[in-house]
N, C-alpha and C. Protein backbone atom coordinates (compact mmCIF):
# COMPACT_ATOMS: atom_id res chain seq x y z
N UNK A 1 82.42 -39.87 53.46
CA UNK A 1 81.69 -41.07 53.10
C UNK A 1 80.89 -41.62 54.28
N UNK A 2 81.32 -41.35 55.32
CA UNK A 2 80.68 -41.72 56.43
C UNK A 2 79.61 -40.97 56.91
N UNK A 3 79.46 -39.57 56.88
CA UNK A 3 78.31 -39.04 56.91
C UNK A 3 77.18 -39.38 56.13
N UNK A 4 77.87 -39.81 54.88
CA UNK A 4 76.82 -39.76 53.71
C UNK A 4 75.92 -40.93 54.27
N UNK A 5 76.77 -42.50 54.92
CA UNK A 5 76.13 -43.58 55.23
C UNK A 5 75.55 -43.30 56.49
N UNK A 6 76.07 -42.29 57.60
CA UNK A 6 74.91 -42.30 58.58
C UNK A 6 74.04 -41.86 58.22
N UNK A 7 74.27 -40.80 57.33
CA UNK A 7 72.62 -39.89 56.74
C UNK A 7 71.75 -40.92 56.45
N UNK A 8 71.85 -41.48 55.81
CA UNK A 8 71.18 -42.53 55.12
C UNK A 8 69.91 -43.66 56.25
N UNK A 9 70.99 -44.03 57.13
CA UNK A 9 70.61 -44.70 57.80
C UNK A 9 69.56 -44.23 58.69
N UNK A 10 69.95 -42.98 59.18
CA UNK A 10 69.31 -42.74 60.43
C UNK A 10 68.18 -41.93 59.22
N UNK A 11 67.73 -41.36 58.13
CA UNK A 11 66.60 -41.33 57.42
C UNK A 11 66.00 -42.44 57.11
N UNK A 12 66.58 -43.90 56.97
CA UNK A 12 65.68 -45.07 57.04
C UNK A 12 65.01 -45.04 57.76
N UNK A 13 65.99 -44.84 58.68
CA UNK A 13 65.39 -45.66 60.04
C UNK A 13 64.28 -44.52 60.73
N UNK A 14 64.08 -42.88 60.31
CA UNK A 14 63.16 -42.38 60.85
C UNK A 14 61.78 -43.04 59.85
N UNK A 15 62.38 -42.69 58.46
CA UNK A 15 60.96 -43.30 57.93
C UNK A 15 60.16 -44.74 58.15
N UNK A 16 61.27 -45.59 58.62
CA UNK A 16 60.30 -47.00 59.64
C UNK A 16 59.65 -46.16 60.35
N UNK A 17 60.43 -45.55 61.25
CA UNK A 17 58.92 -45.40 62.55
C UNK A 17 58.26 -44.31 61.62
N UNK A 18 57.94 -43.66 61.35
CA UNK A 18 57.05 -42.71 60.77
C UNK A 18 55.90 -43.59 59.97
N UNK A 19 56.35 -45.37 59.36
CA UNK A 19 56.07 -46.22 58.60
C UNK A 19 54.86 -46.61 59.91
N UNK A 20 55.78 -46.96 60.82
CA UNK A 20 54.70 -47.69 61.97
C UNK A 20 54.28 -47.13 63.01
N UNK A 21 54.11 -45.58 62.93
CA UNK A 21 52.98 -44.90 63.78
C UNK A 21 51.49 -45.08 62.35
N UNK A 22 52.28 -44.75 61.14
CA UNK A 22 50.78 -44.69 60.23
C UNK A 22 50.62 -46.05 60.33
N UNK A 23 51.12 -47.06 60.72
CA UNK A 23 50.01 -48.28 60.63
C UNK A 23 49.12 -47.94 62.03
N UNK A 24 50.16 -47.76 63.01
CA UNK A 24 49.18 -48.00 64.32
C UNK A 24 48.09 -46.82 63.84
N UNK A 25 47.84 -45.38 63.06
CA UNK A 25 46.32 -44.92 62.68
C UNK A 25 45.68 -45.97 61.99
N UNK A 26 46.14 -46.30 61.42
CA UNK A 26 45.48 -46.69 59.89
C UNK A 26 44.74 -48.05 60.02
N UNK A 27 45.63 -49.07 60.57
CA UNK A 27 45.42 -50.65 60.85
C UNK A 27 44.33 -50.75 61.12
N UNK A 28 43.11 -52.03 61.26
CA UNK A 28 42.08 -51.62 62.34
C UNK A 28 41.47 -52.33 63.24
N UNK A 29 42.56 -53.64 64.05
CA UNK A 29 42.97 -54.22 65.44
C UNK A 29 44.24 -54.35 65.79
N UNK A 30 43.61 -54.84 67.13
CA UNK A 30 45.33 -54.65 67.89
C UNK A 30 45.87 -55.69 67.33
N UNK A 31 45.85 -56.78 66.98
CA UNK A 31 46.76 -57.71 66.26
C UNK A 31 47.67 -56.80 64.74
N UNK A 32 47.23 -56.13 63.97
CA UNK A 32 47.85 -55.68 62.96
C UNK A 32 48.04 -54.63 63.02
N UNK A 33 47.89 -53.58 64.26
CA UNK A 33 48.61 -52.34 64.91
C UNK A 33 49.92 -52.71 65.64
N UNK A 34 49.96 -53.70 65.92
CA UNK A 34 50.94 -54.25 67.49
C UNK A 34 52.08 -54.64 66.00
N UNK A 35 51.86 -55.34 64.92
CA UNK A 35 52.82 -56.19 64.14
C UNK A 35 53.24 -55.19 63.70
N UNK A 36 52.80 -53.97 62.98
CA UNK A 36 52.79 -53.05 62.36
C UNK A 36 54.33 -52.02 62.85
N UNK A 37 53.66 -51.93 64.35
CA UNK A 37 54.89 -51.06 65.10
C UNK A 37 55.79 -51.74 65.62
N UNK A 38 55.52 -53.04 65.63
CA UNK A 38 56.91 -54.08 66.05
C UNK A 38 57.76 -53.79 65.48
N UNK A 39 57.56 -54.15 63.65
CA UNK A 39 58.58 -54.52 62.83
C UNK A 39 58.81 -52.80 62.29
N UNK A 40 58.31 -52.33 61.77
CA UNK A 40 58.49 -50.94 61.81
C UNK A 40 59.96 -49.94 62.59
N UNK A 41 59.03 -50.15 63.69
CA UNK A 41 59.93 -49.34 64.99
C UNK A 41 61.23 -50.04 65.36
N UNK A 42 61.11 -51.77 65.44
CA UNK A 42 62.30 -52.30 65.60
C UNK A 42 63.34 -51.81 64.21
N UNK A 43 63.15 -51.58 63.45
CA UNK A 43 64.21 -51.74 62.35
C UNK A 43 64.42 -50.74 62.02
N UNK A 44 63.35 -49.52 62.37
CA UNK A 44 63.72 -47.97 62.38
C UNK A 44 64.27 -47.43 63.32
N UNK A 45 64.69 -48.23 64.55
CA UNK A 45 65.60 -48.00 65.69
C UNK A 45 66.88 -48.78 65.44
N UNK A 46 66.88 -49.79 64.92
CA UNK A 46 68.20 -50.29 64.94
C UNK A 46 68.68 -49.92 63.23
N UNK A 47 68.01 -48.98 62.42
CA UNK A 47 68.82 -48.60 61.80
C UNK A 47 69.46 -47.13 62.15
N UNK A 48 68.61 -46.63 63.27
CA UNK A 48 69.06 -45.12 63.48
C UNK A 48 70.27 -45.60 64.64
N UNK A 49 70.04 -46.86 65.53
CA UNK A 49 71.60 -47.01 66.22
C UNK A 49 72.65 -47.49 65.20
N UNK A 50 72.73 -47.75 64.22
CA UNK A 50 73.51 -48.25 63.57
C UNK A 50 74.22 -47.13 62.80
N UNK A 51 73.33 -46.39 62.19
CA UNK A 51 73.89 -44.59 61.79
C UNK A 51 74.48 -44.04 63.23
N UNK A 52 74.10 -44.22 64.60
CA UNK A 52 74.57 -43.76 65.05
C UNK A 52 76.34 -44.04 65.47
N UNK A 53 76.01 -45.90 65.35
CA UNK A 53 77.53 -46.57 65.42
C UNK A 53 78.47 -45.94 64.70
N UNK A 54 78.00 -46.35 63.20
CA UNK A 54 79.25 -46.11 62.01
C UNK A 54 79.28 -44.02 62.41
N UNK A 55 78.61 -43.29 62.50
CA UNK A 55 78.77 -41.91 62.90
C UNK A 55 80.24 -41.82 64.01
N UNK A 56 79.79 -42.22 65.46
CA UNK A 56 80.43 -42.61 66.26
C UNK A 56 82.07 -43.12 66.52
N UNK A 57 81.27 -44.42 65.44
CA UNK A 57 82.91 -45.62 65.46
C UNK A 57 82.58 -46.16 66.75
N UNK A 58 84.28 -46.88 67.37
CA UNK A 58 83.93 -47.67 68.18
C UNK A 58 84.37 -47.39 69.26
N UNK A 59 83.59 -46.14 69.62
CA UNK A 59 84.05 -45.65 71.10
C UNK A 59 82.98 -45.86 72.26
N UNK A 60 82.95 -44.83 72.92
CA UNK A 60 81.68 -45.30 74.25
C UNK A 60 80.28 -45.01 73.66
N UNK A 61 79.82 -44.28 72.72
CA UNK A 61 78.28 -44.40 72.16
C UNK A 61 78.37 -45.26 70.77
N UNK A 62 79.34 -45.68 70.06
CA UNK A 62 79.11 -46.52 69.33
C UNK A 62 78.76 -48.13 70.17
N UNK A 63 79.82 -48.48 71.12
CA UNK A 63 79.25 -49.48 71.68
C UNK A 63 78.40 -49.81 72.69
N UNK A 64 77.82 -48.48 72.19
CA UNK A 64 76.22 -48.67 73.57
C UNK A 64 75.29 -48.80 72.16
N UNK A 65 75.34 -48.49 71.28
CA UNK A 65 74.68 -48.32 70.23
C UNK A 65 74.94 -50.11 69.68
N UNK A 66 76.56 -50.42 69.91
CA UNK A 66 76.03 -51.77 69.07
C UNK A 66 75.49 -52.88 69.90
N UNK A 67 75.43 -52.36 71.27
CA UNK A 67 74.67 -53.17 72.21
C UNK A 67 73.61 -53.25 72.16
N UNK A 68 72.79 -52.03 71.95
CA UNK A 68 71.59 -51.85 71.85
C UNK A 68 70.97 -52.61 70.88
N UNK A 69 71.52 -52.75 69.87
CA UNK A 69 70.56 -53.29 68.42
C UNK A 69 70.42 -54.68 68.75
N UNK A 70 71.23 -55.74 69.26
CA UNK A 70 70.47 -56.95 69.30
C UNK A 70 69.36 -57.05 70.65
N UNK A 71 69.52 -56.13 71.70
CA UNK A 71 68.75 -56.26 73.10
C UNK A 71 67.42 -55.52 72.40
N UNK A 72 67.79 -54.64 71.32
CA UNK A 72 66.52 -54.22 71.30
C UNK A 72 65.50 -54.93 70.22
N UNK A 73 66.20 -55.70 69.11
CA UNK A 73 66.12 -56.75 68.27
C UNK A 73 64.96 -57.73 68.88
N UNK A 74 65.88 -58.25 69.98
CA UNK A 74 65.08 -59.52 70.99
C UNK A 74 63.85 -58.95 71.34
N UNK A 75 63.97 -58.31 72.56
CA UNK A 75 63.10 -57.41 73.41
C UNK A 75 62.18 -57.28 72.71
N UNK A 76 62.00 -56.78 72.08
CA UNK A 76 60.58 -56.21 71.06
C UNK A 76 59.95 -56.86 70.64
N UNK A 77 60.52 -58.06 69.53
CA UNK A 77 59.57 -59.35 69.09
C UNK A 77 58.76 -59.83 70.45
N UNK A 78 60.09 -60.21 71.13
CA UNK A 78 59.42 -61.04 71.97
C UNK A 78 58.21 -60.33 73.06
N UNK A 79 58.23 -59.13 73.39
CA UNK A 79 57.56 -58.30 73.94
C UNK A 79 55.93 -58.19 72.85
N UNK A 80 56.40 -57.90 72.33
CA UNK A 80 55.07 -58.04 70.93
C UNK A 80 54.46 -59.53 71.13
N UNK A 81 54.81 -60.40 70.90
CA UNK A 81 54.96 -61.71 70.73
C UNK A 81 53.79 -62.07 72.54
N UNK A 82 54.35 -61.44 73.02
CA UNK A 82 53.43 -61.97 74.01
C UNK A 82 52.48 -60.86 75.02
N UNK A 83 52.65 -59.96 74.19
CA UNK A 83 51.04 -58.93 74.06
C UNK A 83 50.21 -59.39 73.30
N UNK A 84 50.11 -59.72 72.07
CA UNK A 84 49.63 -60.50 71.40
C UNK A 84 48.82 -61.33 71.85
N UNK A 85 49.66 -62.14 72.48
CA UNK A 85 49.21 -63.66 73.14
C UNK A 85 48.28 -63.35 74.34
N UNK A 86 48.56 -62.15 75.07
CA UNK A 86 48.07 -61.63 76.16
C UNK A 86 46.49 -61.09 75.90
N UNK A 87 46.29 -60.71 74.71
CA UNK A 87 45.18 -59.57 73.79
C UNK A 87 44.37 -60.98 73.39
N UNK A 88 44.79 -62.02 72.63
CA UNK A 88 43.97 -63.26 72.23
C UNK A 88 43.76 -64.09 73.74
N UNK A 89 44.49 -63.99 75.15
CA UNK A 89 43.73 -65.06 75.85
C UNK A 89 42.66 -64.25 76.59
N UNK A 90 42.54 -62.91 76.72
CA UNK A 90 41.83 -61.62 77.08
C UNK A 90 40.53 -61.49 76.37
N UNK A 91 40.35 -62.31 74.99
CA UNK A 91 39.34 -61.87 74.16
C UNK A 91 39.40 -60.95 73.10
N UNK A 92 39.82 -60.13 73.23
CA UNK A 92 40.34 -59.57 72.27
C UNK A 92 39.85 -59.98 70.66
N UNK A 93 38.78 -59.26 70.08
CA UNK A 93 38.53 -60.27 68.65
C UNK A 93 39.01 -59.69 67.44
N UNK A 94 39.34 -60.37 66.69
CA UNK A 94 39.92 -60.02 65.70
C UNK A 94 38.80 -59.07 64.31
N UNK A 95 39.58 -58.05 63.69
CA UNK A 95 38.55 -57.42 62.81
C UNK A 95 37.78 -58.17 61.65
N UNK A 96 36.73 -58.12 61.31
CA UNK A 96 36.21 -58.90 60.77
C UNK A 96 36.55 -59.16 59.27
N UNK A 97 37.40 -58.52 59.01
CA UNK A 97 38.45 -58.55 57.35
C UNK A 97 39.62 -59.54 57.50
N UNK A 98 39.50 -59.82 58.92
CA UNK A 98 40.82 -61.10 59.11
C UNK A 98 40.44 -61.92 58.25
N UNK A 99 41.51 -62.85 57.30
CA UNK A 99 41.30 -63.97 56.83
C UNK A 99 41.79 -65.13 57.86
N UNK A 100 42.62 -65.15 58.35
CA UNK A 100 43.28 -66.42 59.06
C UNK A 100 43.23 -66.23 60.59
N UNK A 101 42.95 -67.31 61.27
CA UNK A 101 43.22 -67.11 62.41
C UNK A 101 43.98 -68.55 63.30
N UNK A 102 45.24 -68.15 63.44
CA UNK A 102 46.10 -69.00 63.44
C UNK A 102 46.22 -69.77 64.95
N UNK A 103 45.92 -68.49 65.87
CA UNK A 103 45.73 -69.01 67.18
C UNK A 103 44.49 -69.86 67.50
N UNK A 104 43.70 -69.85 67.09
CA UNK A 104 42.13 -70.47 67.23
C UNK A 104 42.23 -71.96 67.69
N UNK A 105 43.29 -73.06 67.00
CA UNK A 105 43.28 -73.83 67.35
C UNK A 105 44.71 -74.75 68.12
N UNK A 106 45.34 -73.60 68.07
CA UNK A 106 46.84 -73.46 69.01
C UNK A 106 46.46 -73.12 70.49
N UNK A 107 45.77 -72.37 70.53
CA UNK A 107 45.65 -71.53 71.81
C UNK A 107 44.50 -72.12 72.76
N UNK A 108 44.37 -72.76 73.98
CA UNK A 108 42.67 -73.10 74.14
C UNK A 108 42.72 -73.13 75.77
């Protein structure tokens, strides 16, 4: 039963990232390439550490594995989060199919 649930997991979790390399082709600025592989990759990594936990159990790579998922949880938003921010005070313009632009009058 436990194989069956790591299988599972760690095929989620490849098809996230497989999810958010085709955005980063596909998207067409860095604002909705960058969100794309954030959320993607974050959740296709912490579901493949999490197949790797329950695989594991709770020995020395399960609890590097359950360490990993909230550091890598954080890390990433917030890493995204202020590339982002880094790309809009840089200039950086948004594609012209944007509807909203949220920083415009946050940011100055």
């Amino acid at each position: 039963m436990n194989d069956m649930i790591t299988v599972i997991l760690i095929c989620t979790g490849v098809l996230f990232n497989i999810f958010g390399c085709i955005g980063l082709i596909r998207l067409p600025d860095v604002y909705n390439r960058l969100q794309s592989a954030t959320k993607c990759v974050t959740l296709g990594c912490c579901s493949i550490l999490l197949g790797a936990l329950i695989h594991f159990g709770i020995g020395s790579a399960g609890m590097k594995a359950l360490i990993a998922i909230p550091i890598l949880f954080f890390s990433a938003t917030v890493a995204a989060h202020a590339l982002i921010r880094g790309a809009y005070h840089f200039g950086t313009g948004l594609d012209k199919r944007t509807v909203k632009d949220d920083y415009k009058n946050a940011v100055k």
